[in-house]
C-alpha atoms as a PDB file:
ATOM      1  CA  UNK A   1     -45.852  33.019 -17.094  1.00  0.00           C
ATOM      2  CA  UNK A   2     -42.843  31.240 -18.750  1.00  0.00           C
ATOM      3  CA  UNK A   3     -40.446  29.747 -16.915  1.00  0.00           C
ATOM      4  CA  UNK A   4     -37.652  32.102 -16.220  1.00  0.00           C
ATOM      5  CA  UNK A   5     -33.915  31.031 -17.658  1.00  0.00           C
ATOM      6  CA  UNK A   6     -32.002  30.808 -14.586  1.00  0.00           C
ATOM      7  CA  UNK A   7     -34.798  27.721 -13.260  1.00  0.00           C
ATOM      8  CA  UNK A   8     -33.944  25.893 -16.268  1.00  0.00           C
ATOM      9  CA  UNK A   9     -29.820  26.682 -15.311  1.00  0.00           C
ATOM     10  CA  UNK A  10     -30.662  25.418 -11.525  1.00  0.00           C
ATOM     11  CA  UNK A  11     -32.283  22.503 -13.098  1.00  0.00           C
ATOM     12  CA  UNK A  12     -29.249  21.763 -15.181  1.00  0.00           C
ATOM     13  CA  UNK A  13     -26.964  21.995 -11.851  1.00  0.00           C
ATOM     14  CA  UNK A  14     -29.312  19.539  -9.764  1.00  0.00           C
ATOM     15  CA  UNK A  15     -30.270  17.111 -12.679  1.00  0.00           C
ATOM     16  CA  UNK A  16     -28.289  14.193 -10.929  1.00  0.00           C
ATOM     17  CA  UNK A  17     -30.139  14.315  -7.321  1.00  0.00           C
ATOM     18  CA  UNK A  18     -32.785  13.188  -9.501  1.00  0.00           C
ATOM     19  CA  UNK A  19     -31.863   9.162  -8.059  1.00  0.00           C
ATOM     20  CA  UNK A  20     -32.141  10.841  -4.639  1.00  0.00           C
ATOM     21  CA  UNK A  21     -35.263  11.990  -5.451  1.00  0.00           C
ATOM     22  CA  UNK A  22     -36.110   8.327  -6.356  1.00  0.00           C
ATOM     23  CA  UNK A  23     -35.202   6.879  -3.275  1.00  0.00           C
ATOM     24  CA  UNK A  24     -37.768   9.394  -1.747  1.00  0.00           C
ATOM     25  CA  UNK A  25     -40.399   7.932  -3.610  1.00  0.00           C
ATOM     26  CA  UNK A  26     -40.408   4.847  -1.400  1.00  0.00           C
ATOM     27  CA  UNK A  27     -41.636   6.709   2.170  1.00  0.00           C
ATOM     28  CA  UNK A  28     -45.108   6.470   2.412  1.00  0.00           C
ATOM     29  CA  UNK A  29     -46.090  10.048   2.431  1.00  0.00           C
ATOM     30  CA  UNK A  30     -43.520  11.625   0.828  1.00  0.00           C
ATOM     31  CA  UNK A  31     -43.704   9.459  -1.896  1.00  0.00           C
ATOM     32  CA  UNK A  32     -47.431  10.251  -2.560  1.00  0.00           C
ATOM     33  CA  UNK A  33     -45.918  14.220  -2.271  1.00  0.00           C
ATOM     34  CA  UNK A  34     -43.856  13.939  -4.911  1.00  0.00           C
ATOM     35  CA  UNK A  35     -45.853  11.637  -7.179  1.00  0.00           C
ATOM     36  CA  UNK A  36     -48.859  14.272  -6.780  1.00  0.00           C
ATOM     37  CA  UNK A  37     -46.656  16.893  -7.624  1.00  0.00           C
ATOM     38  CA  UNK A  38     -44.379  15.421 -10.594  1.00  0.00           C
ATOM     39  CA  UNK A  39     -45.983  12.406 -11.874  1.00  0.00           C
ATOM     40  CA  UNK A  40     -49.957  12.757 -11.214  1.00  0.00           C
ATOM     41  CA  UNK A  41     -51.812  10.811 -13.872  1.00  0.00           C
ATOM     42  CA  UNK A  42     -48.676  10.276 -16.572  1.00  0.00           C
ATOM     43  CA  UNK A  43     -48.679   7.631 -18.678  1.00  0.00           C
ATOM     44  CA  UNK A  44     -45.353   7.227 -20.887  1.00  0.00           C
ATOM     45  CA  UNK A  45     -44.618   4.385 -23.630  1.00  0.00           C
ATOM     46  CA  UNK A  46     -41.062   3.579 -24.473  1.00  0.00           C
ATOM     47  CA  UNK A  47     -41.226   2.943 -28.572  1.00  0.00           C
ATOM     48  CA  UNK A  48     -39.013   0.313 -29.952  1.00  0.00           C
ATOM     49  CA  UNK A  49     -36.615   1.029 -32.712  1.00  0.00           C
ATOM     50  CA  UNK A  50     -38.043   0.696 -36.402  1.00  0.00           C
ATOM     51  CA  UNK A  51     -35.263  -1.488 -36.942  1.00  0.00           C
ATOM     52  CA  UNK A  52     -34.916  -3.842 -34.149  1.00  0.00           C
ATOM     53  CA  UNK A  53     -38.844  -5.060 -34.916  1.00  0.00           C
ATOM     54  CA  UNK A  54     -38.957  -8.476 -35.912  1.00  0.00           C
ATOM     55  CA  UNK A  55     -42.734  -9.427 -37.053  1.00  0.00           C
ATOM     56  CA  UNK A  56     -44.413 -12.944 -35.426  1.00  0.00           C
ATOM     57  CA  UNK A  57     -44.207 -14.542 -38.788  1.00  0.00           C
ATOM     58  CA  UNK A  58     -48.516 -15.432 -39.166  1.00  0.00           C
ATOM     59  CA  UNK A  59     -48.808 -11.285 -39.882  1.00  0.00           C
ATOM     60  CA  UNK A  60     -48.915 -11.115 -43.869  1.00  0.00           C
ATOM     61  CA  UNK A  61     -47.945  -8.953 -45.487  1.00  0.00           C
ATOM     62  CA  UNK A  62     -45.028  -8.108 -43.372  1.00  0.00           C
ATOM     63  CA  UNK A  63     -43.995  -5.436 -45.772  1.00  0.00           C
ATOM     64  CA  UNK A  64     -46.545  -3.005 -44.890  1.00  0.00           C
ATOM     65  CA  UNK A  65     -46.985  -3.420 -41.167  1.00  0.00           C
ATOM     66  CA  UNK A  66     -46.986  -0.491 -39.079  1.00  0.00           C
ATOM     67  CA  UNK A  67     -43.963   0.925 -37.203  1.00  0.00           C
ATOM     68  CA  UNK A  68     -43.479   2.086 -33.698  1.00  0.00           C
ATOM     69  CA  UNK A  69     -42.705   5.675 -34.889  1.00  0.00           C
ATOM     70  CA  UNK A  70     -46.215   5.435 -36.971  1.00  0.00           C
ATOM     71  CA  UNK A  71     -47.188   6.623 -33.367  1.00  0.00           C
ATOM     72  CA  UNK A  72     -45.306   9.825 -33.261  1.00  0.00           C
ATOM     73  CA  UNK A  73     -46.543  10.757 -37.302  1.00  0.00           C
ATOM     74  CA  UNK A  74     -49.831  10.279 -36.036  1.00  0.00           C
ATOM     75  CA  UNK A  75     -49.954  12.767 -33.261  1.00  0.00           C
ATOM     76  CA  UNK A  76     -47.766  14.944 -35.283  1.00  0.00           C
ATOM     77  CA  UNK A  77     -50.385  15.228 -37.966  1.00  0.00           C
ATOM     78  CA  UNK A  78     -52.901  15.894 -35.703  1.00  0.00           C
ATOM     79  CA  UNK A  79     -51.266  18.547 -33.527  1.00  0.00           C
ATOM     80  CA  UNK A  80     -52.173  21.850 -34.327  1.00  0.00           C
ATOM     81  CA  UNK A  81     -49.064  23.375 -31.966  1.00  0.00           C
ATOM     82  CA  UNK A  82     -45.523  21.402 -32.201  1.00  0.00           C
ATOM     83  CA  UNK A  83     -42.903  22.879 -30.241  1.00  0.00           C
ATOM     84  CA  UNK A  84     -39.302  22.210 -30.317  1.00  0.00           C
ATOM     85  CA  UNK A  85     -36.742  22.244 -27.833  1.00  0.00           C
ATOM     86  CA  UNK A  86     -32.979  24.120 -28.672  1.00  0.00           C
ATOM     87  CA  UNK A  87     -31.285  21.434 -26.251  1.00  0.00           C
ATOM     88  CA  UNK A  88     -32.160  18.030 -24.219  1.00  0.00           C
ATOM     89  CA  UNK A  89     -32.552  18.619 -20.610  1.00  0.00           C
ATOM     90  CA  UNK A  90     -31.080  15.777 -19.985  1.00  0.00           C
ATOM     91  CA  UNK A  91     -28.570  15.742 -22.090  1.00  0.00           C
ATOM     92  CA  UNK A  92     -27.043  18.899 -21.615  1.00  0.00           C
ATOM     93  CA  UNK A  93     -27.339  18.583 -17.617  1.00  0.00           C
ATOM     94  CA  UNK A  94     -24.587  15.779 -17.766  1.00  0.00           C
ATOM     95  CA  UNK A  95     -22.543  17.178 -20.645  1.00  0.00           C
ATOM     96  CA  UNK A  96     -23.255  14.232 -22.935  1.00  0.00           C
ATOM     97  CA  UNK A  97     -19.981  12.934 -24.957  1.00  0.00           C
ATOM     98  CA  UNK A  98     -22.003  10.614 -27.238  1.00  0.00           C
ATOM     99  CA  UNK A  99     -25.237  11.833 -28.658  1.00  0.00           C
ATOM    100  CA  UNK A 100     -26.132  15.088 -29.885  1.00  0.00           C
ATOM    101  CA  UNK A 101     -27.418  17.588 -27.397  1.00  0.00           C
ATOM    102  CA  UNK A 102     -29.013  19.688 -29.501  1.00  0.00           C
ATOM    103  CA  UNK A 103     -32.320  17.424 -30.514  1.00  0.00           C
ATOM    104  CA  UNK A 104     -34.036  18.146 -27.481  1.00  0.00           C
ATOM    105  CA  UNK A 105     -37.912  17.064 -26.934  1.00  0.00           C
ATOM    106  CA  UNK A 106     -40.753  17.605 -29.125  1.00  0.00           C
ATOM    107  CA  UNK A 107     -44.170  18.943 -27.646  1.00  0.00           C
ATOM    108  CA  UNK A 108     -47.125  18.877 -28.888  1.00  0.00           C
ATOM    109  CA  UNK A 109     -50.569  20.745 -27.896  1.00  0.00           C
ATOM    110  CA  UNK A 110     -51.847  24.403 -27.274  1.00  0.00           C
ATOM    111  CA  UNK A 111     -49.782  24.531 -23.932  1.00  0.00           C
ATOM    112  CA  UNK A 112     -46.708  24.937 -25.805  1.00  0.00           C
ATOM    113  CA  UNK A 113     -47.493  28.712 -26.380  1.00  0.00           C
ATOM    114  CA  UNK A 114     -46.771  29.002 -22.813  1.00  0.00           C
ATOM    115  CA  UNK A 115     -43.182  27.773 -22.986  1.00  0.00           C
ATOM    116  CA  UNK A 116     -40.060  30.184 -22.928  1.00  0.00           C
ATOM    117  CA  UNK A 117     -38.994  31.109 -26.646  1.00  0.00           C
ATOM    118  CA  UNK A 118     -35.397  31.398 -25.430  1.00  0.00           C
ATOM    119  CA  UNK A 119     -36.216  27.517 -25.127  1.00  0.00           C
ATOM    120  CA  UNK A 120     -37.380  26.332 -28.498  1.00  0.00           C
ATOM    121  CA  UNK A 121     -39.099  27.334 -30.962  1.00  0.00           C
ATOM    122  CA  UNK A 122     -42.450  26.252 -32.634  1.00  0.00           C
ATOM    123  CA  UNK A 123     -41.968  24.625 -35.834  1.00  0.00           C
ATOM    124  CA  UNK A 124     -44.411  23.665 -38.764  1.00  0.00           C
ATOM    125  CA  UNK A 125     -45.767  19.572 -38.934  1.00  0.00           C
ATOM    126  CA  UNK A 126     -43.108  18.937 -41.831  1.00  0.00           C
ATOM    127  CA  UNK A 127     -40.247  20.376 -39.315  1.00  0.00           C
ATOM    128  CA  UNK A 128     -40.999  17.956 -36.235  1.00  0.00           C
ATOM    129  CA  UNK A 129     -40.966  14.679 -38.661  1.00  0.00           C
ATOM    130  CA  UNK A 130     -38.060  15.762 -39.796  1.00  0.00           C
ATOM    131  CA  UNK A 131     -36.395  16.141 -36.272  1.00  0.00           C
ATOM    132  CA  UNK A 132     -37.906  12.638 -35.392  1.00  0.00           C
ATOM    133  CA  UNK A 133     -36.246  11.244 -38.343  1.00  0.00           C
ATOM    134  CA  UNK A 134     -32.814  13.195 -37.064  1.00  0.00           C
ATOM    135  CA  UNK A 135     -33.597  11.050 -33.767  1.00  0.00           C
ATOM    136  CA  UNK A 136     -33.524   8.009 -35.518  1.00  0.00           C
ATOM    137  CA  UNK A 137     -30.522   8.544 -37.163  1.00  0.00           C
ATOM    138  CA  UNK A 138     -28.824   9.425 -34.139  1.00  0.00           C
ATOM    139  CA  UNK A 139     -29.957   6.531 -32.481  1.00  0.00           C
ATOM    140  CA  UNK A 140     -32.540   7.577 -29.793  1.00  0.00           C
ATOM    141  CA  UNK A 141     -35.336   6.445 -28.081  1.00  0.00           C
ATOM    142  CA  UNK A 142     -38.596   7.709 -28.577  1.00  0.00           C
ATOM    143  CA  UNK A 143     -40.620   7.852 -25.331  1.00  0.00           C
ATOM    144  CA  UNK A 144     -44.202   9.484 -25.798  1.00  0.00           C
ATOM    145  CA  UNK A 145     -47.185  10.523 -23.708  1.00  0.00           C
ATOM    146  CA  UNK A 146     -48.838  12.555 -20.523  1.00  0.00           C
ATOM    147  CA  UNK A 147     -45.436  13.490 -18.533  1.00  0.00           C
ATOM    148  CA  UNK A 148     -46.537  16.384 -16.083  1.00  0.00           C
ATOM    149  CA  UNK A 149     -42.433  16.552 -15.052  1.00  0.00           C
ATOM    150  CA  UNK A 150     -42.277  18.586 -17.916  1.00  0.00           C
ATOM    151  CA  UNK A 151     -45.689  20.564 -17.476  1.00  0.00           C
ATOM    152  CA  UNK A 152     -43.962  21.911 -13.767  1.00  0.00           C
ATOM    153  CA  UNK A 153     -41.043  22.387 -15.305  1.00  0.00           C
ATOM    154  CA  UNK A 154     -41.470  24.383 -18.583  1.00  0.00           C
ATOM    155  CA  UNK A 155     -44.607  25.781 -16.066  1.00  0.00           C
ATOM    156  CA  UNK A 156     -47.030  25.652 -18.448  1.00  0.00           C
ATOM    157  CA  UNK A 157     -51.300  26.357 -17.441  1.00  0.00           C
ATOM    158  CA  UNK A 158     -52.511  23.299 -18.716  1.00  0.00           C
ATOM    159  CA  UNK A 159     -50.594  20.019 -18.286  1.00  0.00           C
ATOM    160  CA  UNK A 160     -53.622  18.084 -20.186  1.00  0.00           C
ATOM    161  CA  UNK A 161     -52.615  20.375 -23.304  1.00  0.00           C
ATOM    162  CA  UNK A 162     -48.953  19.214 -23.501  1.00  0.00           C
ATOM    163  CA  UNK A 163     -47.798  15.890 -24.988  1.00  0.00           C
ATOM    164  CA  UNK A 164     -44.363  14.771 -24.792  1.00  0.00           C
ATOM    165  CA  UNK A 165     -41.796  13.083 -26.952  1.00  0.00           C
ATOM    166  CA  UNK A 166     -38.534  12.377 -25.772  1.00  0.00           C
ATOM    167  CA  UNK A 167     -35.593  11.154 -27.902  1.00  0.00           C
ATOM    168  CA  UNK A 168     -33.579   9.485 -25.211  1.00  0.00           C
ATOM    169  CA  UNK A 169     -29.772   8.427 -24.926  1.00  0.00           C
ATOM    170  CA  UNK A 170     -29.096   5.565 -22.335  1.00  0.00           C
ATOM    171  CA  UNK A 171     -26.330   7.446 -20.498  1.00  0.00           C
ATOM    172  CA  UNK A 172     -28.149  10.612 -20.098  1.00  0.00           C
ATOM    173  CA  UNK A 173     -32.488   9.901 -20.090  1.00  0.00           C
ATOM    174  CA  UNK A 174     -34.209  11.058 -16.897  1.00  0.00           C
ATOM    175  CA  UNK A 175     -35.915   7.433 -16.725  1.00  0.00           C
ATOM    176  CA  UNK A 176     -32.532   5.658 -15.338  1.00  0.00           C
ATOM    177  CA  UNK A 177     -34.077   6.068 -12.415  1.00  0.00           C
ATOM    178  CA  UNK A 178     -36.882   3.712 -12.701  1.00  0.00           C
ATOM    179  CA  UNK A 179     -34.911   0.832 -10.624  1.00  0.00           C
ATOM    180  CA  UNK A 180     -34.899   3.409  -8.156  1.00  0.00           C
ATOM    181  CA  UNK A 181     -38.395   4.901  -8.051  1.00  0.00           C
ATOM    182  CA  UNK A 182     -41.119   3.387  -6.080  1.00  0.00           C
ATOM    183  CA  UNK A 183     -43.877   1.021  -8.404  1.00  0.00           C
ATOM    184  CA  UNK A 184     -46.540   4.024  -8.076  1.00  0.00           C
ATOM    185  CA  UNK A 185     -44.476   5.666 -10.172  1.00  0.00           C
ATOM    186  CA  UNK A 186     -42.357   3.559 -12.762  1.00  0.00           C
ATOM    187  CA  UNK A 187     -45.506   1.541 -13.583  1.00  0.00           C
ATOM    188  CA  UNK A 188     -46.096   4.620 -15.536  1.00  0.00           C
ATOM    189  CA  UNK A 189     -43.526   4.112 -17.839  1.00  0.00           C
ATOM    190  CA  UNK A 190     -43.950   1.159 -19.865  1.00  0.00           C
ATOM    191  CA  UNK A 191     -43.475  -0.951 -23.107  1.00  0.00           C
ATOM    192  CA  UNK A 192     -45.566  -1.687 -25.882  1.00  0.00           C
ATOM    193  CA  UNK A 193     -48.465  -3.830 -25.992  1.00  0.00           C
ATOM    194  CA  UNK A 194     -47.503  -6.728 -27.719  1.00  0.00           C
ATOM    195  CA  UNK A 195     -43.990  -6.210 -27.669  1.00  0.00           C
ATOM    196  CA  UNK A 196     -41.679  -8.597 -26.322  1.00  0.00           C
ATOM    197  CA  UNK A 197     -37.841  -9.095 -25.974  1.00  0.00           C
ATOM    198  CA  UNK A 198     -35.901 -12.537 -25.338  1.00  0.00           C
ATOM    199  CA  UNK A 199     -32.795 -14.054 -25.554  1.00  0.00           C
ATOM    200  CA  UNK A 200     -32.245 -17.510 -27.829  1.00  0.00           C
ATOM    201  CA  UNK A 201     -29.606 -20.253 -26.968  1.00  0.00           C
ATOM    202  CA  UNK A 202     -26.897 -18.103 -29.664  1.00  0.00           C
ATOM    203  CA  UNK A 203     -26.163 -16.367 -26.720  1.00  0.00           C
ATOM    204  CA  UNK A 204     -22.321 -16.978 -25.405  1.00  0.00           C
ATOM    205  CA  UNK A 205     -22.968 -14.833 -22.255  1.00  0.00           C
ATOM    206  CA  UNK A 206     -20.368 -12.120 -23.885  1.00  0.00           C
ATOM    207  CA  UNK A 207     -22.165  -9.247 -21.485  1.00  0.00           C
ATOM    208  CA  UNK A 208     -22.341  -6.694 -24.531  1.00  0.00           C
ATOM    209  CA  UNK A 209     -25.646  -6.247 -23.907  1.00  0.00           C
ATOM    210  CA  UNK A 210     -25.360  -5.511 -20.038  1.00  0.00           C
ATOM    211  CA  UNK A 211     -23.230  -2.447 -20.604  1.00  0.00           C
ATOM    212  CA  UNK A 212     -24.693   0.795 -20.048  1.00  0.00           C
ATOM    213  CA  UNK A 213     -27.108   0.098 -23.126  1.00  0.00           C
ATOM    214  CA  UNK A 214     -30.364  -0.485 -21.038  1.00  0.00           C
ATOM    215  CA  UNK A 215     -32.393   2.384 -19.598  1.00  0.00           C
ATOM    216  CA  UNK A 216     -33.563   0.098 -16.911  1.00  0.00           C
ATOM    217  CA  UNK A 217     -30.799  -2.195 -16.175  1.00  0.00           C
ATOM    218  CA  UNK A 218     -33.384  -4.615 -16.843  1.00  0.00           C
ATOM    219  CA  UNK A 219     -30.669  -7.283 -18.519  1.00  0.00           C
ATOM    220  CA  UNK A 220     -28.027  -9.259 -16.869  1.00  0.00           C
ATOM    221  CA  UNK A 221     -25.608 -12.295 -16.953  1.00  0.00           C
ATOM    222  CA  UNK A 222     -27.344 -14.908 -14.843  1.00  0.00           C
ATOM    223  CA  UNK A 223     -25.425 -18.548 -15.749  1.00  0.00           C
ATOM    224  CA  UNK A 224     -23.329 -17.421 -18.453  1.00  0.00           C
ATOM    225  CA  UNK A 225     -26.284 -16.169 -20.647  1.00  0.00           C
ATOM    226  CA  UNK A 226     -28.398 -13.198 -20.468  1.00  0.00           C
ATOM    227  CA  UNK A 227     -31.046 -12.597 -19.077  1.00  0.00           C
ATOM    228  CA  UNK A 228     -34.192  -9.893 -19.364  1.00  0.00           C
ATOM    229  CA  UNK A 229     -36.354  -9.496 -16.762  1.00  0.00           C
ATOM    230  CA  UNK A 230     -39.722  -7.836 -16.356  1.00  0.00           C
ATOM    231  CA  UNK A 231     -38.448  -4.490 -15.682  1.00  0.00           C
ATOM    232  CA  UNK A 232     -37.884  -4.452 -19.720  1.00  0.00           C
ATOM    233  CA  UNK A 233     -39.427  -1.521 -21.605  1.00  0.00           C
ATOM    234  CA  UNK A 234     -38.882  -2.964 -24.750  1.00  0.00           C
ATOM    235  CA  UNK A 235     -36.584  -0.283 -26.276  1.00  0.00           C
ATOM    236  CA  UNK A 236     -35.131  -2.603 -28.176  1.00  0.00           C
ATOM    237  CA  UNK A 237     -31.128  -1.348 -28.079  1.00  0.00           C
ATOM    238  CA  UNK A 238     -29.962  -4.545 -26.125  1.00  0.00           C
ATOM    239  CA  UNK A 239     -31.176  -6.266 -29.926  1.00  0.00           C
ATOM    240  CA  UNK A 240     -29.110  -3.816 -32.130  1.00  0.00           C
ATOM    241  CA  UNK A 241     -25.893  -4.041 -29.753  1.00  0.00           C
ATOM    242  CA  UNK A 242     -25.562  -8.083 -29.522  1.00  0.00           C
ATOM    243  CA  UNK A 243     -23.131  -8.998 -31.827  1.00  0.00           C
ATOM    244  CA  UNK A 244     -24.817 -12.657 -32.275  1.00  0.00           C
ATOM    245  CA  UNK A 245     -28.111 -11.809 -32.548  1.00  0.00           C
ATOM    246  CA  UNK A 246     -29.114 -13.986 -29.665  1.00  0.00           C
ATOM    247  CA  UNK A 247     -31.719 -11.378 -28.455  1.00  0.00           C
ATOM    248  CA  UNK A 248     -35.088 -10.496 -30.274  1.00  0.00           C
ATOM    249  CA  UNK A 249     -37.818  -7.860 -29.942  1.00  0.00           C
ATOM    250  CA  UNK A 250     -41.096  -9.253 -31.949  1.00  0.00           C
ATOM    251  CA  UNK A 251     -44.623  -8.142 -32.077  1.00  0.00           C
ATOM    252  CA  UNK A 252     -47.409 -10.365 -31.141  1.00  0.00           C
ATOM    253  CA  UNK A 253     -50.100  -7.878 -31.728  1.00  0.00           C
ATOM    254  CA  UNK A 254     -50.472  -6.568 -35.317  1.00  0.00           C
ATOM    255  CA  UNK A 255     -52.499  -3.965 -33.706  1.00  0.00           C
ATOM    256  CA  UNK A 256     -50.050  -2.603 -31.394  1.00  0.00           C
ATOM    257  CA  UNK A 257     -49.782   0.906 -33.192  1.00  0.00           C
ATOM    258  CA  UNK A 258     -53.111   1.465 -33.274  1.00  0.00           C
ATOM    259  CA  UNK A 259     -53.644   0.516 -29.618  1.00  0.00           C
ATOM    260  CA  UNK A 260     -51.124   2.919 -28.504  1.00  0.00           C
ATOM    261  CA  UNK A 261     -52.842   5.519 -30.064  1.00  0.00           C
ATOM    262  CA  UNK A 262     -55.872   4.557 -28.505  1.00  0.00           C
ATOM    263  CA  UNK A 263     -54.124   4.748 -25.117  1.00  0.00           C
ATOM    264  CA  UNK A 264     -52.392   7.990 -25.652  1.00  0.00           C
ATOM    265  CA  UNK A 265     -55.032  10.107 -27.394  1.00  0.00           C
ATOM    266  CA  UNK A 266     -57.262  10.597 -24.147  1.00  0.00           C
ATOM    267  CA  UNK A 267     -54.439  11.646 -22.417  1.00  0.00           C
ATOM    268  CA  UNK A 268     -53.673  15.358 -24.019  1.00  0.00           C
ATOM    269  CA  UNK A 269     -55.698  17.276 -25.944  1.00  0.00           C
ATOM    270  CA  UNK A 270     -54.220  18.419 -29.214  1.00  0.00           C
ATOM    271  CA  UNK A 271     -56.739  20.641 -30.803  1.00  0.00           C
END
């Protein structure tokens, strides 16, 4: 049955307990509760931005390396169900000022036909890579993979049929809480194999990068210079907002695509 209209308005209205909720996460029991219930065998990848990339310099030719969003095409072409969303969630729960609220998540899989269709709509392959290339120009963050949140909350049957893509704003994404949550669960939500973010001596400890443009709050002025710690998810908007370029994302695994596939393709069944 699909999940009535005034849940998703509740929802809206409670959105920001969700760093209460986090704080939860750390009592023993409880926190096993609500992990069971909300996060139970997820497994989410923060993409970088296509344009942040820089490659290790061995991989030849750099021209025609993949792309992080090479991992969204992929699963888009082999979907046979793509669903997408009128609104964000998160967005629209905290009134977002600065990114558009209306390119809401993409879902893929047969469990889609279970979501409200006051809620989205589904849409043919050639319409969902053309709203991920509306996310990119808008300047979001792809996050992808097994997210049962969404499963309990759209209520679908099968949460192994439903795989998620967010396109995420820092001010607004549901995964600001990770500082908060307990390791059981933000251990789900990671970067990248291969990827990895740094900071080089240009840096003049301006703090451009340490405001609100990390998901994780995973940079800060330590010294006069910035620092990343391991928290990182390897979005790669602390790169695009330094105006000295003293931060760099690079790729150490010419594979990396690929391997995230690899990863996320057991996860949700698509066909």
């Amino acid at each position: 049955m699909a999940r009535p209209l005034w849940f998703v308005q509740v929802l809206r209205k409670s959105f920001s307990s969700r760093f209460l909720l986090a704080k939860f996460t750390h009592a023993p029991i409880i926190g096993k509760i609500i992990d069971r219930m909300l996060f139970h065998e997820d497994d989410i990848v923060y993409l970088p931005k296509n344009k942040t990339i820089q490659l290790n310099a061995s991989f030849d030719p750099p021209e025609s390396h993949p792309l992080p969003s090479q991992v969204i095409e992929h699963f888009i072409e082999e979907a046979n169900y793509h669903w997408l969303m009128n609104f964000c969630l998160c967005r629209s729960s905290t009134d977002c000022q600065d990114y558009p609220i209306e390119l809401g998540c993409l879902f893929l899989g047969e469990s889609v036909l279970d979501i409200n269709p006051h809620l989205g709509r589904r849409v043919t392959k050639e319409e969902a890579l053309d709203h991920l290339k509306k996310c990119q120009e808008a300047d979001l963050v792809h996050l992808i993979g097994r997210n049962k949140i969404d499963a309990v909350w759209l209520n679908v049957q099968d949460g192994k049929k439903l795989l998620t893509i967010c396109n995420c704003c820092p001010c607004c994404c549901l995964w600001k809480m990770i500082p908060q949550v307990s390791p059981m669960i933000s251990n789900k939500i990671t970067k990248m194999n291969g990827i990895s973010v740094s900071v080089t001596d240009d840096c003049t400890g301006c703090g451009t990068c340490t405001e609100d443009v990390c998901f994780v709050d995973a940079i800060h002025l330590i010294d006069g210079k910035s620092f990343i710690s391991s928290e990182c998810r390897g979005c790669g908007r602390c790169v695009e907002v330094c105006p000295h370029d003293a931060i760099i994302l690079t790729i150490d695994d010419e594979l990396y695509v690929q391997e995230t596939i690899d990863r996320i393709d057991p996860l949700v069944y698509l066909k």
